[in-house]
C-alpha atoms as a PDB file:
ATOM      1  CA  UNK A   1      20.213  -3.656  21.800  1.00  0.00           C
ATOM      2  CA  UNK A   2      17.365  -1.605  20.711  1.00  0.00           C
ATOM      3  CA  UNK A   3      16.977   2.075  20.689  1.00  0.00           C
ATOM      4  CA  UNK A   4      13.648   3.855  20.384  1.00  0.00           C
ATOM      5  CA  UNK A   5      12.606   6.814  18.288  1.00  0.00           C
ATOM      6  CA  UNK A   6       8.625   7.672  19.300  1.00  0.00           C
ATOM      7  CA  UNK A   7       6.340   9.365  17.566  1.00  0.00           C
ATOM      8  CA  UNK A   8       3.138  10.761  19.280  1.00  0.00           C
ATOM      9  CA  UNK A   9      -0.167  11.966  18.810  1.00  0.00           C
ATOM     10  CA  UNK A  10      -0.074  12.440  15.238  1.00  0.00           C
ATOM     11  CA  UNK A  11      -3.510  14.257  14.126  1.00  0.00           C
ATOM     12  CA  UNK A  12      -5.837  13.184  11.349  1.00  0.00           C
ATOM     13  CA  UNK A  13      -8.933  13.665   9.809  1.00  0.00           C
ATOM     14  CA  UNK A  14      -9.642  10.727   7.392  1.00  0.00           C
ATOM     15  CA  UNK A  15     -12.761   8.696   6.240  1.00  0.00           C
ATOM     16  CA  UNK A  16     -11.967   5.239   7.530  1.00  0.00           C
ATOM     17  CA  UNK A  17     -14.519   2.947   9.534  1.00  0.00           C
ATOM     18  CA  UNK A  18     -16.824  -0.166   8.729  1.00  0.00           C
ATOM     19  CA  UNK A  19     -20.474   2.050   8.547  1.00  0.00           C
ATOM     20  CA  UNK A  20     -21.316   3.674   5.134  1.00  0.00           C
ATOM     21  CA  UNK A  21     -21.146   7.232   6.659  1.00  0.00           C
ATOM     22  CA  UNK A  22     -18.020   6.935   8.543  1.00  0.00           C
ATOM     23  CA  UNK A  23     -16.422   6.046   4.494  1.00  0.00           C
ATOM     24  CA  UNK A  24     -18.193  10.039   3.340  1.00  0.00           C
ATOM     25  CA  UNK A  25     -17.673  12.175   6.682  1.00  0.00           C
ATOM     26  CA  UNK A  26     -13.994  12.574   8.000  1.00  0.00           C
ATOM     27  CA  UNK A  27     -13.613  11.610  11.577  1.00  0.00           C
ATOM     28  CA  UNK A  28     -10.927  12.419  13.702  1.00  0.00           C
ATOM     29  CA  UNK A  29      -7.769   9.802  14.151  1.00  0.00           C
ATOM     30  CA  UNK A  30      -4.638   9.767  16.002  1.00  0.00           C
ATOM     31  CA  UNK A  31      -1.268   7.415  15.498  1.00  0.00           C
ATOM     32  CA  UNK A  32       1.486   6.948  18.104  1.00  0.00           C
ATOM     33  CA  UNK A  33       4.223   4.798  16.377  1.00  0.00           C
ATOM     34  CA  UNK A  34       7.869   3.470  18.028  1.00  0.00           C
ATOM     35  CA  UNK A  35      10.760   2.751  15.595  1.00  0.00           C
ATOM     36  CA  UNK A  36      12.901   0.237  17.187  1.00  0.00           C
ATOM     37  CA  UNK A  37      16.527   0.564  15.610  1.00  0.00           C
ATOM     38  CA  UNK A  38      20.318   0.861  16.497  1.00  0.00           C
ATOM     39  CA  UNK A  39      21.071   4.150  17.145  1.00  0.00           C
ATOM     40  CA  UNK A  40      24.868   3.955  17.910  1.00  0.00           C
ATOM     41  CA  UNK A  41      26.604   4.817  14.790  1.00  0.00           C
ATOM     42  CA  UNK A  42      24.236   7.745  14.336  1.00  0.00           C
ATOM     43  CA  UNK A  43      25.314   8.754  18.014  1.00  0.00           C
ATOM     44  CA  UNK A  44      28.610   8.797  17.497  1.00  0.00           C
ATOM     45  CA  UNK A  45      28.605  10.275  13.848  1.00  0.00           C
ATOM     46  CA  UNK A  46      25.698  12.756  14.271  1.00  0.00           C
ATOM     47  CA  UNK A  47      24.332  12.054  10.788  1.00  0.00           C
ATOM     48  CA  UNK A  48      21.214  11.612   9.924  1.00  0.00           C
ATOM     49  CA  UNK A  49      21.988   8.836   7.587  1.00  0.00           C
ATOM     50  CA  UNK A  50      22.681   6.982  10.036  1.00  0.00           C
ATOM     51  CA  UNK A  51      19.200   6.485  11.420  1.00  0.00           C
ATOM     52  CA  UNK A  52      15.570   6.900  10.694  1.00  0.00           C
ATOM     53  CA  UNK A  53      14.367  10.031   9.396  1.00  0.00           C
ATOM     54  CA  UNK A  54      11.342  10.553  11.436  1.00  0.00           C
ATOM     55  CA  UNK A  55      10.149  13.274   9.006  1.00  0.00           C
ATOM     56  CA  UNK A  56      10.054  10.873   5.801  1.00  0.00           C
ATOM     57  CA  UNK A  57       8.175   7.848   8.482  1.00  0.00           C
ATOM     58  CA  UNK A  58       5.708  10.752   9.463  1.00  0.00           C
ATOM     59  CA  UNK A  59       4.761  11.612   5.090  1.00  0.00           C
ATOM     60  CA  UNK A  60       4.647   7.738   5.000  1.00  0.00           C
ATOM     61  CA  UNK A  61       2.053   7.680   7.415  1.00  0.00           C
ATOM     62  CA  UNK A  62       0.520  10.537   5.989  1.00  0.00           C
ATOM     63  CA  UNK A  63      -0.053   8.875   2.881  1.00  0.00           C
ATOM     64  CA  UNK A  64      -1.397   5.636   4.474  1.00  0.00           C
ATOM     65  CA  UNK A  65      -4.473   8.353   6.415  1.00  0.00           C
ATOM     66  CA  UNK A  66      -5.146   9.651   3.156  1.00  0.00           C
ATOM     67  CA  UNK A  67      -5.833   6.399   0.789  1.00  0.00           C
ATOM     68  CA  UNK A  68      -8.923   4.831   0.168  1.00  0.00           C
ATOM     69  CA  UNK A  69     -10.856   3.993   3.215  1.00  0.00           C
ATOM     70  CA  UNK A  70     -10.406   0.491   5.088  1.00  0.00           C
ATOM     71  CA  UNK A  71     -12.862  -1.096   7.462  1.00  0.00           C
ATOM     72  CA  UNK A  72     -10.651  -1.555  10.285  1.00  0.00           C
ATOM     73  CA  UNK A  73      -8.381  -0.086  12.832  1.00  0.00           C
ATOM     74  CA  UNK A  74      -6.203  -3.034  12.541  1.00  0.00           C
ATOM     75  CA  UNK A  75      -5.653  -2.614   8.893  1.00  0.00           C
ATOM     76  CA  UNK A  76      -4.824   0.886   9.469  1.00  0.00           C
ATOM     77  CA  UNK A  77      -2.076  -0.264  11.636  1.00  0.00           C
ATOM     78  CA  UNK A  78      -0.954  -3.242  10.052  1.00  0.00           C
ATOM     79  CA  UNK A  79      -0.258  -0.679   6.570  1.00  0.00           C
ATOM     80  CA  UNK A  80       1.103   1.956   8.755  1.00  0.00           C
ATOM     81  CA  UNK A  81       3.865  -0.780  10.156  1.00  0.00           C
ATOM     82  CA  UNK A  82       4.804  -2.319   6.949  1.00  0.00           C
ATOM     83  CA  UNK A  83       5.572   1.408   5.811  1.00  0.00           C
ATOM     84  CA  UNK A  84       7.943   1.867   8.844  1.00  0.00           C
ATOM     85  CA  UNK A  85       9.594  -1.361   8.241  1.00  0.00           C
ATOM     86  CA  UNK A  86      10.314  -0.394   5.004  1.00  0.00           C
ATOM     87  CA  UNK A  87      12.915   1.837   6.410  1.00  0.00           C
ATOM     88  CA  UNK A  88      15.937   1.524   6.201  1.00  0.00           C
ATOM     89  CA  UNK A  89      17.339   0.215   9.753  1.00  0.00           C
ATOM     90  CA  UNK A  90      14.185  -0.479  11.540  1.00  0.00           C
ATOM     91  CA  UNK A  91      13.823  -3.848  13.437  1.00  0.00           C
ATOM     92  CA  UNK A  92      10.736  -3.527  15.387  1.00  0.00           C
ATOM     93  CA  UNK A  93       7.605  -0.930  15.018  1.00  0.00           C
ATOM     94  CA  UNK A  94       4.693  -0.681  18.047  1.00  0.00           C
ATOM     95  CA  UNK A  95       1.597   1.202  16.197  1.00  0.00           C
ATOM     96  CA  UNK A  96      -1.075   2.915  18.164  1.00  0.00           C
ATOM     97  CA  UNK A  97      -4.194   3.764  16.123  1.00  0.00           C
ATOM     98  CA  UNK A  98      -7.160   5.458  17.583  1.00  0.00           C
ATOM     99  CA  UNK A  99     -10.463   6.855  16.982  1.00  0.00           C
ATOM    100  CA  UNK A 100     -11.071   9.560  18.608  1.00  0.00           C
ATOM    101  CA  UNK A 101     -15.201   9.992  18.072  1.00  0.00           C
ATOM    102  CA  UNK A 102     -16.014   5.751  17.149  1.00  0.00           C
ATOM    103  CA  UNK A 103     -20.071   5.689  16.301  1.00  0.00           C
ATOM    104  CA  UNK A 104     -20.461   3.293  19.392  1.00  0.00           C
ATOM    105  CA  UNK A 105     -23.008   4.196  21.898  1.00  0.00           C
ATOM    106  CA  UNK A 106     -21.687   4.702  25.271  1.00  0.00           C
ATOM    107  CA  UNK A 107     -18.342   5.583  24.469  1.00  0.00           C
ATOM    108  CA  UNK A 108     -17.025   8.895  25.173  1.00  0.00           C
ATOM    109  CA  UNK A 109     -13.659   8.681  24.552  1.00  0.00           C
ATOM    110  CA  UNK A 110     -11.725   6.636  22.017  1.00  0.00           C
ATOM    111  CA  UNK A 111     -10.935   3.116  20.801  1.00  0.00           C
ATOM    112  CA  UNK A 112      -7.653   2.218  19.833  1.00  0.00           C
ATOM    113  CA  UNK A 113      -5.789  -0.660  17.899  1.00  0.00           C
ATOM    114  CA  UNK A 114      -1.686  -1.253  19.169  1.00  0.00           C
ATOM    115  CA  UNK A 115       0.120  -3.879  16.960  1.00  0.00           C
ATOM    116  CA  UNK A 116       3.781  -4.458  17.376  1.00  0.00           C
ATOM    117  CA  UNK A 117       5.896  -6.036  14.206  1.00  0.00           C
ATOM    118  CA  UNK A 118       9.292  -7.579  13.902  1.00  0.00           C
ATOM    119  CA  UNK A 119      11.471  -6.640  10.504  1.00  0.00           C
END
């Protein structure tokens, strides 16, 4: 069985994209990410050692938004997973990356990446 712990709508402002300017001028992003794990023995024990501790996944996120700039969505993703998987407990992670103003004419809203990943 797996249980879900979600995070949503995380807010950044960080200089990723494949156009020069996008790397100088920071854009607005936002991550959704779902932690698949067992949650039972953290149920019944009410410790927090028992599961994921959200607040550590969100710094490790963090940390990914800050580094050097990438290209794509997808490799934004694809990092942000393999930091969640490297979790202690985690069996599956669904990331959500989006850009919230992309420099693509016609578009008024966002465009957004979702990968999924198996531990």
């Amino acid at each position: 069985m797996t249980d879900w712990i979600r995070l949503h709508d995380l807010q950044y402002q960080a200089k990723h994209g494949a156009l020069p300017h996008e790397k100088n001028v920071p854009q607005p992003f936002q991550v959704d990410v779902e932690i698949g794990l067992d949650t039972t023995l953290a149920a019944r024990d009410d410790r927090l050692s028992e599961t994921v501790n959200y607040a550590a996944v969100v710094r490790r996120i963090n940390t990914v938004m800050a580094a050097s700039p990438v290209n794509l969505l997808e490799t934004l993703a694809d990092r942000i997973a393999q930091e969640v998987l490297d979790s202690p407990r985690v069996v599956q992670v669904g990331v959500r990356v989006r850009k919230m103003a992309p420099p693509v004419d016609g578009v008024v809203g966002y465009v957004e990446v979702e990968i999924w990943r198996d531990a």
